[in-house]
Protein backbone atom coordinates (compact mmCIF):
# COMPACT_ATOMS: atom_id res chain seq x y z
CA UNK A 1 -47.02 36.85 -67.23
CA UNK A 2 -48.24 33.74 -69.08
CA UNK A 3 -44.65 34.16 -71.19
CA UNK A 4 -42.88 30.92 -71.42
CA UNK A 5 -44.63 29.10 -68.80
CA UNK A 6 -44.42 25.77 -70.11
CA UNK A 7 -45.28 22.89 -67.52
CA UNK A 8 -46.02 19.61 -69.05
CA UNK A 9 -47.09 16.12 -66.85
CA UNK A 10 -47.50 12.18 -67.64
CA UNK A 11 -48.74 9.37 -65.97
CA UNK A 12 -48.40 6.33 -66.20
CA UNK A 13 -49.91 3.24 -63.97
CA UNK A 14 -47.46 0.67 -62.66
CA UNK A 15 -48.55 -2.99 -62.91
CA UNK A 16 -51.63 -3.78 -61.26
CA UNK A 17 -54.49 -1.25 -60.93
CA UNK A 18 -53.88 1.41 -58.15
CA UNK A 19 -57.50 2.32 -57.01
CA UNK A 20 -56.91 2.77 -53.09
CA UNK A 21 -53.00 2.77 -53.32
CA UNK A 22 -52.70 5.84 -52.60
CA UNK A 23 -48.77 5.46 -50.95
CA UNK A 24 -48.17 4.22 -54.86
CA UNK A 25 -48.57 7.60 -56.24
CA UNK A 26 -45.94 9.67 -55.56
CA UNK A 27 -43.66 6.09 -57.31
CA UNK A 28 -46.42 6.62 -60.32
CA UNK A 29 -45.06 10.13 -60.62
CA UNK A 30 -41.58 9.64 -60.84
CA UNK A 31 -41.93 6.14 -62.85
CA UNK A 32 -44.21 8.45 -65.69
CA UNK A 33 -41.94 11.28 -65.81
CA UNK A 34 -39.28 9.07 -67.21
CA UNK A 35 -41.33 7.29 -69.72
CA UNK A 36 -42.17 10.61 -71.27
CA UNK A 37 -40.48 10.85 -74.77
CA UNK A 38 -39.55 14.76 -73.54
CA UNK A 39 -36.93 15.40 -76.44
CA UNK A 40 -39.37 14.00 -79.55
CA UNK A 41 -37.47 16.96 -82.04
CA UNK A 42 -34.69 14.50 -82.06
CA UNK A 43 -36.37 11.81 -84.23
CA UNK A 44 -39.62 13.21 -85.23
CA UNK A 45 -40.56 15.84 -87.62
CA UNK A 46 -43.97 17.74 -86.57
CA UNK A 47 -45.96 20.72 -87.08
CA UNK A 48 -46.43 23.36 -84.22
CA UNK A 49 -49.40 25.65 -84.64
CA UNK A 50 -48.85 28.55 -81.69
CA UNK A 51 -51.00 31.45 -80.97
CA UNK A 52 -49.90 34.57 -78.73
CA UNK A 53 -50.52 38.04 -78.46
CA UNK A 54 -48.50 38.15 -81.80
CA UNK A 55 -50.53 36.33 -84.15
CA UNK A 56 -50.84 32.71 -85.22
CA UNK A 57 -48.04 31.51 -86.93
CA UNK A 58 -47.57 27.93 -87.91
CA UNK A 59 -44.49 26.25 -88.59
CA UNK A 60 -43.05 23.01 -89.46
CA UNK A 61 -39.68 20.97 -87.87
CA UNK A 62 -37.53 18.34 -89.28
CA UNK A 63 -34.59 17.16 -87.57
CA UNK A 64 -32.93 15.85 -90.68
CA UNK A 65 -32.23 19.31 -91.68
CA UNK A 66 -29.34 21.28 -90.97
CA UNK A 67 -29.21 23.11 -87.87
CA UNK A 68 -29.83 26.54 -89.33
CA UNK A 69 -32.71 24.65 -91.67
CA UNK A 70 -34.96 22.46 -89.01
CA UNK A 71 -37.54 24.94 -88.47
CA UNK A 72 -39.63 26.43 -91.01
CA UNK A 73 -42.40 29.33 -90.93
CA UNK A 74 -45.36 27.83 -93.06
CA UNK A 75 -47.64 31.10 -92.33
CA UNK A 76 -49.01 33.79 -89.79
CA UNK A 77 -52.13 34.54 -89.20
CA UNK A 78 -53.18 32.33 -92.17
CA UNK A 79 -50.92 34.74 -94.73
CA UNK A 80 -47.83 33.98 -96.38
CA UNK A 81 -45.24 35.16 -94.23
CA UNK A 82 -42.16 37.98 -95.52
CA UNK A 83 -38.79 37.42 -95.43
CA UNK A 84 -38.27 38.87 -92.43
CA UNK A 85 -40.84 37.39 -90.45
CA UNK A 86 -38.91 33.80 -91.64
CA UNK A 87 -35.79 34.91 -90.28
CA UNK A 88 -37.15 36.31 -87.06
CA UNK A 89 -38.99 33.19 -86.56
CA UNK A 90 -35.64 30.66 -87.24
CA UNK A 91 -33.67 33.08 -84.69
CA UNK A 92 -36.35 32.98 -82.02
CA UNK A 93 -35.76 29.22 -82.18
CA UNK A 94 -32.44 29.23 -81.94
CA UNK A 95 -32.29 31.13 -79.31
CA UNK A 96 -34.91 28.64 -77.44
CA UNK A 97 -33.29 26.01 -78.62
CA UNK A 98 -32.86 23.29 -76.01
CA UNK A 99 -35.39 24.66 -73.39
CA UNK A 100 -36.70 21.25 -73.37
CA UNK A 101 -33.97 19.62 -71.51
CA UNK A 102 -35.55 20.76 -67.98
CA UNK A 103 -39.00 19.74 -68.49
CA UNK A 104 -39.03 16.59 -66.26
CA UNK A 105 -37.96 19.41 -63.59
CA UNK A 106 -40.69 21.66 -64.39
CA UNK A 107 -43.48 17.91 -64.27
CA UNK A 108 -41.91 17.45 -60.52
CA UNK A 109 -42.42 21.46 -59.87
CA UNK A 110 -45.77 21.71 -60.72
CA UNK A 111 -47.41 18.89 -59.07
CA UNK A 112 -47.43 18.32 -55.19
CA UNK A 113 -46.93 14.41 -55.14
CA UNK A 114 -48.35 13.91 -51.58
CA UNK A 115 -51.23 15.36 -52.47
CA UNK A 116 -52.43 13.19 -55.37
CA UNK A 117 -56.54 11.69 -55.11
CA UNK A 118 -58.55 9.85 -57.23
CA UNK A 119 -61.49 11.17 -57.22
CA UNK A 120 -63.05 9.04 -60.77
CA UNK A 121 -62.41 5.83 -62.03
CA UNK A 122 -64.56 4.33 -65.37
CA UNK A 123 -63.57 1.93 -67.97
CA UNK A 124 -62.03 4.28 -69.90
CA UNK A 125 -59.42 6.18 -67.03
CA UNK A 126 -58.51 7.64 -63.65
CA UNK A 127 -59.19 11.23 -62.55
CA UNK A 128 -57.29 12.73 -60.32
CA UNK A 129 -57.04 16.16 -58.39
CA UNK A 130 -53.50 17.38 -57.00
CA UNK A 131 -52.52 20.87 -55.23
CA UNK A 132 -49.98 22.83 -57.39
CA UNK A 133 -46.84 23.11 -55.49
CA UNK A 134 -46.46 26.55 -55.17
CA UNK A 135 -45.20 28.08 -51.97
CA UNK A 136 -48.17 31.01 -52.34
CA UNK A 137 -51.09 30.29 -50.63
CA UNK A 138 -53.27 32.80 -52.68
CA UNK A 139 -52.39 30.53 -55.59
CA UNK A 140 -52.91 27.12 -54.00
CA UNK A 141 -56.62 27.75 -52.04
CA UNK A 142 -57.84 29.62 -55.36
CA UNK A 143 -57.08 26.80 -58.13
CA UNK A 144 -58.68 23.48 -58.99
CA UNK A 145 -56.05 21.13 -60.29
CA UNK A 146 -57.13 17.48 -62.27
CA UNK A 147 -55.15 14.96 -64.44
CA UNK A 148 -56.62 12.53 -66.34
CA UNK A 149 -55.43 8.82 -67.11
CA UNK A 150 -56.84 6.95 -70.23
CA UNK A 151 -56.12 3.13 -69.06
CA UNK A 152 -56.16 1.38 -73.09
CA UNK A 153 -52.20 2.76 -73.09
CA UNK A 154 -52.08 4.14 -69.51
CA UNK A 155 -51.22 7.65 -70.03
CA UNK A 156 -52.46 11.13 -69.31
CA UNK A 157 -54.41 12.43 -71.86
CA UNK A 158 -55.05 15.87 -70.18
CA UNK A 159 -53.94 18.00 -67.38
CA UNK A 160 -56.16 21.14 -66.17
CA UNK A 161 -55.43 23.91 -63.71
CA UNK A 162 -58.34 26.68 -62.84
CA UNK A 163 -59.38 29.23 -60.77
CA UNK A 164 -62.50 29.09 -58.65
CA UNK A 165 -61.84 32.84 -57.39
CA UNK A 166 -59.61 35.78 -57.68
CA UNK A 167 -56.00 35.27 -56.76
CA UNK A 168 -54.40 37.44 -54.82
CA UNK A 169 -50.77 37.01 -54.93
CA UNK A 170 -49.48 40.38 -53.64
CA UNK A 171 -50.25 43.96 -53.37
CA UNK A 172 -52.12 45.37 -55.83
CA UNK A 173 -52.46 42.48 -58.10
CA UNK A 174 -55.45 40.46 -58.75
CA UNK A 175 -55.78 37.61 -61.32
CA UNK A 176 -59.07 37.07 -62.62
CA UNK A 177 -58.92 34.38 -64.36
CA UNK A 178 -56.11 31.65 -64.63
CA UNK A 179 -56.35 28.75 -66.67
CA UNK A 180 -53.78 26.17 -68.04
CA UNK A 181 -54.75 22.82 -69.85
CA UNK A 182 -52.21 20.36 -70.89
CA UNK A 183 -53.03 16.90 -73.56
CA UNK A 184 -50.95 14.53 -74.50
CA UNK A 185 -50.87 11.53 -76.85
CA UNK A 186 -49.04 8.67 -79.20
CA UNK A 187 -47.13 11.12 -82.09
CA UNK A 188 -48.63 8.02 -83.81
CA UNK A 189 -50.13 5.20 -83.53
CA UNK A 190 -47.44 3.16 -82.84
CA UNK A 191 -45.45 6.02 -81.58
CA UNK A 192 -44.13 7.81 -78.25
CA UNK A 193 -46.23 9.64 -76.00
CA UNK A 194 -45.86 13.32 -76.76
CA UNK A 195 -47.10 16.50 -75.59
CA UNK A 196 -50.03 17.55 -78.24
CA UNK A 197 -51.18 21.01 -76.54
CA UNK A 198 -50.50 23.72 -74.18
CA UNK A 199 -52.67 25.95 -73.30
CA UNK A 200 -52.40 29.15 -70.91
CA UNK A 201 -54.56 31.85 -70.15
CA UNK A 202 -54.01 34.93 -67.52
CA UNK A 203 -56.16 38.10 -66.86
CA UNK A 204 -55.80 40.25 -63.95
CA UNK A 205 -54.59 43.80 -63.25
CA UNK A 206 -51.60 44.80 -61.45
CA UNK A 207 -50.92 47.67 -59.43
CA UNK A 208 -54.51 48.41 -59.33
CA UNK A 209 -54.84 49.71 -63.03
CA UNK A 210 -52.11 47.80 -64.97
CA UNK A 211 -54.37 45.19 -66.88
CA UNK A 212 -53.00 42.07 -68.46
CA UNK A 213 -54.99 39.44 -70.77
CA UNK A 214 -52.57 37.08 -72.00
CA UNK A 215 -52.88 34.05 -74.43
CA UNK A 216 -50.38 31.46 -75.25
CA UNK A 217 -51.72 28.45 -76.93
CA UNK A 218 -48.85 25.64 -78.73
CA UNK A 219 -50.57 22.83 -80.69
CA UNK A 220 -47.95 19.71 -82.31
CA UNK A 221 -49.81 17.52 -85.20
CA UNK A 222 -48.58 15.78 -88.01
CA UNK A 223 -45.89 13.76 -86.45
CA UNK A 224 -43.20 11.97 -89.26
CA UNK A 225 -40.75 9.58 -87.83
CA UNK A 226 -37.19 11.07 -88.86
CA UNK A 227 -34.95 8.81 -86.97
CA UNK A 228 -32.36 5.90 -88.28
C-alpha cells in the first residue's frame, strides 16, 4: 500500500513576512512549487540510501554516465551485492526512470491550499497545519498534517502527516498507523533545494485478517555538482 507513494512539498515565502496573510498562501504554494529544483539527477550526482521490505540497498547516481551506467548498486543490507542483484537494481531504474516529471502534480495533490494555518512562528521558521486533499473523509478527520518553514533561506525543511486514530477507509480495512515525513534541503551549500528524505509507514489489516506493515524509507546525501 505504501508502494511508490512519493509526495514531496516546498515552500517558499514571498517578499515580506506573511504572518496574518492568510489569502497569500495558496500564491506561496504555487510560487514554491516552481522554485523546487524537482529534476536535480540532471546536474547532480548523489547517493540514495532506500530501505523497503526488501532490504537496504544503497546506491550511487551520476548523470555524466551513460544511460545504461548512471546508477550504481554500492551494497544491500550492508553486503557486497551479486551480479544479479546489480543488474536487477539498474533495470528497476530504468524502468522508473522519469517518474519525477509529475511531482509538482503530486505537491498540488497532496496539500489542500485553502486550508493552510500558521499555527507557530519563532526566529528560526513558520509552522503550519494543512488538511490532505483527499476526497475520503476517514482519511482527512483521522490525520494531523504540518509543514515547516526555516526563514535563514525560506524553505521547508520538513513535511509530516499522522494519524491520531484508526482510519477507516472502507469495508473491512483498518489502518493503524499511517505516517509520512518529508525534509528537504540545499544539495549544498550553495546549491538547489532538494528533497533529502522520504519517509512512509502503513499498518493496518484488510479484509478483517489480511495484515499489512509496510516500510519505505529513501534518503539522498552526498550531492556532487555534475553539470557544464
Amino acid at each position: 500500500m505504501a508502494r511508490r507513494i512519493f509526495f514531496t512539498a516546498a515552500f517558499f515565502c514571498l517578499g515580506m513576512p506573511f504572518a496574518g496573510a492568510e489569502e497569500n498562501y495558496k500564491d506561496l504554494l504555487d510560487e514554491a512549487i516552481g522554485n523546487i529544483e524537482w529534476e536535480f539527477e540532471k546536474e547532480w550526482a548523489f547517493t540514495e540510501t532506500s530501505l523497503s521490505d526488501g532490504g537496504l540497498f544503497v546506491g550511487r547516481f551520476d548523470p555524466r554516465l551513460e544511460d545504461d551506467e548512471q546508477w550504481t548498486l554500492l551494497s544491500v543490507d550492508g553486503k557486497e551485492p551479486t551480479s544479479r542483484q546489480r543488474r536487477k537494481y539498474v533495470h528497476d531504474k530504468d524502468e522508473h526512470r522519469g517518474d519525477s516529471d509529475d511531482d509538482d502534480n503530486r505537491v498540488t495533490a497532496i496539500v489542500e491550499p485553502d486550508s493552510l494555518e500558521m499555527v507557530e512562528e519563532t526566529d528560526e521558521h513558520w509552522l503550519f497545519t494543512f488538511v490532505p486533499a483527499e476526497d475520503q473523509e476517514a482519511f482527512m478527520t483521522s490525520v494531523d498534517a504540518k509543514i515547516r518553514i526555516v526563514k535563514d533561506g525560506r524553505y521547508v525543511d520538513s513535511l509530516e502527516m499522522r494519524n491520531f486514530q484508526d482510519i477507516k477507509p472502507g469495508f473491512g480495512t483498518k489502518i493503524t498507523r499511517f505516517q509520512m515525513r518529508f525534509t528537504f534541503g540545499r544539495a549544498l551549500d550553495a546549491g538547489p533545494i532538494v528533497p533529502k528524505s522520504m519517509d512512509v509507514q502503513v499498518t493496518g489489516r484488510a479484509l478483517l485478517f489480511i495484515g499489512f506493515d509496510e516500510i519505505e524509507v529513501t534518503k539522498y546525501s552526498d550531492f556532487e555538482y555534475a553539470g557544464d
